[in-house]
Protein backbone atom coordinates (compact mmCIF):
# COMPACT_ATOMS: atom_id res chain seq x y z
CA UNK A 1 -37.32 -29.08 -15.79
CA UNK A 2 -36.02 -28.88 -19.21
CA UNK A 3 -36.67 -31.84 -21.76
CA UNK A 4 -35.35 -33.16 -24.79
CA UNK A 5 -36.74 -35.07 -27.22
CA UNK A 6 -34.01 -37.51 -28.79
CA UNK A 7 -36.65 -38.96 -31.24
CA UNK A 8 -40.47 -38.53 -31.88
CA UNK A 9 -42.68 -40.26 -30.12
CA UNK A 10 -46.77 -41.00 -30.35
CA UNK A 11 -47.02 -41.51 -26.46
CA UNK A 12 -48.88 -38.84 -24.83
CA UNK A 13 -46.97 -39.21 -21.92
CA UNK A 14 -47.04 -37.41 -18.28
CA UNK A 15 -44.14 -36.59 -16.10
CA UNK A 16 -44.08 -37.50 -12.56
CA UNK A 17 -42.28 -35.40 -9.64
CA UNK A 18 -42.00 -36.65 -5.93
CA UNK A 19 -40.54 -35.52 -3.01
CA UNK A 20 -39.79 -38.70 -1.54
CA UNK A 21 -38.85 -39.38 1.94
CA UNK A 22 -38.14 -42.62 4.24
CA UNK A 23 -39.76 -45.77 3.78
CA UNK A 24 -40.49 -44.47 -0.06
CA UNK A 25 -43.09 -41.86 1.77
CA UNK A 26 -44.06 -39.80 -1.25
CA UNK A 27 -44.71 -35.88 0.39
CA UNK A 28 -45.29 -33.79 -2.42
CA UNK A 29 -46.69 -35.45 -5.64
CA UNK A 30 -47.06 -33.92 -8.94
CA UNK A 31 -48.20 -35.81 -12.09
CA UNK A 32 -48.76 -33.87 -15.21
CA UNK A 33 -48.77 -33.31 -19.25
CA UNK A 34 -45.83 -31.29 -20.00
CA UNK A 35 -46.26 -27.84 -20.17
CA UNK A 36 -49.59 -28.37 -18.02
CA UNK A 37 -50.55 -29.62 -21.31
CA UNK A 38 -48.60 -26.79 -23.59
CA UNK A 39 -46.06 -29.58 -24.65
CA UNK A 40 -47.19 -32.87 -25.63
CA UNK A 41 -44.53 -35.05 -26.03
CA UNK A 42 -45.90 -36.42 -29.41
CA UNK A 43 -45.21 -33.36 -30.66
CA UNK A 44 -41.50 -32.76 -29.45
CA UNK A 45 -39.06 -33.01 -32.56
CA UNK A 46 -35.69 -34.38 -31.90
CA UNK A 47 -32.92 -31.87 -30.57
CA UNK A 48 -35.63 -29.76 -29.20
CA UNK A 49 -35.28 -28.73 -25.54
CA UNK A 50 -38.51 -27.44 -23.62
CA UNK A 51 -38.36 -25.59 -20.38
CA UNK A 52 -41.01 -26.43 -17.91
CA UNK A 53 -41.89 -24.74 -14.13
CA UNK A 54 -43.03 -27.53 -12.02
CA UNK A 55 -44.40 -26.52 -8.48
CA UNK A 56 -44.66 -28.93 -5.74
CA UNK A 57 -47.26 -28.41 -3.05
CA UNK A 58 -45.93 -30.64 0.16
CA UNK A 59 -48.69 -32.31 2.34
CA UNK A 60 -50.13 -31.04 5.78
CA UNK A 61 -48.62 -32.81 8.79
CA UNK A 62 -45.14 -33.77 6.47
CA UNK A 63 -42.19 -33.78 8.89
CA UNK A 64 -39.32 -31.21 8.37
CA UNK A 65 -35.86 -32.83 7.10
CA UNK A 66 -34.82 -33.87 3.64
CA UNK A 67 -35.87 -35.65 0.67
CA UNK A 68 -35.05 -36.86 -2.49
CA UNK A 69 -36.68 -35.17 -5.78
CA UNK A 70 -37.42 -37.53 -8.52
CA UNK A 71 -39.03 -36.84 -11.96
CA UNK A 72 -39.96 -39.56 -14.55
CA UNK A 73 -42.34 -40.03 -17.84
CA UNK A 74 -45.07 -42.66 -17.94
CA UNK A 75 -48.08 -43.56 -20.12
CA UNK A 76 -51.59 -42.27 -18.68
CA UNK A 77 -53.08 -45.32 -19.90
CA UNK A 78 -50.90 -48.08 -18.68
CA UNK A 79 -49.19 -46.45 -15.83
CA UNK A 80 -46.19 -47.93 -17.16
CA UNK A 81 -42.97 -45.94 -16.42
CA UNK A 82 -40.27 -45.00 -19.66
CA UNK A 83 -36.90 -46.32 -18.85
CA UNK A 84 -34.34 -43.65 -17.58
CA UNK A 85 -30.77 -43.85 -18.98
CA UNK A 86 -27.40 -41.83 -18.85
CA UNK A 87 -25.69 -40.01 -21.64
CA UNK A 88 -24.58 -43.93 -22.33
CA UNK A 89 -27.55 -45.60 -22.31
CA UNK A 90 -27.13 -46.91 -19.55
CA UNK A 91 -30.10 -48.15 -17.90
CA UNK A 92 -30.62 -46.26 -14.11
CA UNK A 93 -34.42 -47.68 -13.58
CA UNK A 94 -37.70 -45.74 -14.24
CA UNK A 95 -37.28 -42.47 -12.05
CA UNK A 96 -34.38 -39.63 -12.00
CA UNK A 97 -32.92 -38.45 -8.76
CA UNK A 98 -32.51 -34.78 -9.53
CA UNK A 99 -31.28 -34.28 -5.96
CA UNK A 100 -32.33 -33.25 -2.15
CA UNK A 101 -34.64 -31.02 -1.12
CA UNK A 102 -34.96 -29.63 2.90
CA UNK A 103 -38.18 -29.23 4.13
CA UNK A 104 -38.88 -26.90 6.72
């Protein structure tokens, strides 16, 4: 993943990342500080881009096929999600589809 802070923040916030399959069936979760903790996000400046390796370990017994990868920030302490939004600020909910994935 590679993030960009577009102003500071005092959130420590996590990132999510799910393989997701029908029915909303999360296969491969992943919840983590940036970084594994190398990158708090309090301490991003704005402009700077991070580069982070996220592995995803998919369950025993998960069916072969495809699924849709999402990634998304949320506060540890509230489990509230942070908005997503497009270049325009548009608003596209509280996950990013970052695309398909097959399984095999």
């Amino acid at each position: 993943l590679y993030w960009q802070a577009l102003a500071p923040t005092a959130a420590s916030l996590k990132y999510f990342a799910h393989l997701v399959g029908a029915g909303e069936q999360i296969v491969a979760p992943r919840a983590a500080l940036p970084g594994d903790g190398a990158f708090p996000p309090q301490g991003w400046r704005p402009g700077e881009y991070l580069t982070d390796v996220v592995r995803l370990e998919v369950k025993p017994g998960a069916a072969a096929g495809d699924y849709k990868l999402f990634v998304g920030l949320y506060d540890p302490q509230t489990n509230v999600r942070a908005p997503v939004r497009d270049a325009e600020g548009k608003a596209l909910g509280d996950r990013l589809l970052l695309g398909t994935v097959t399984v095999r």
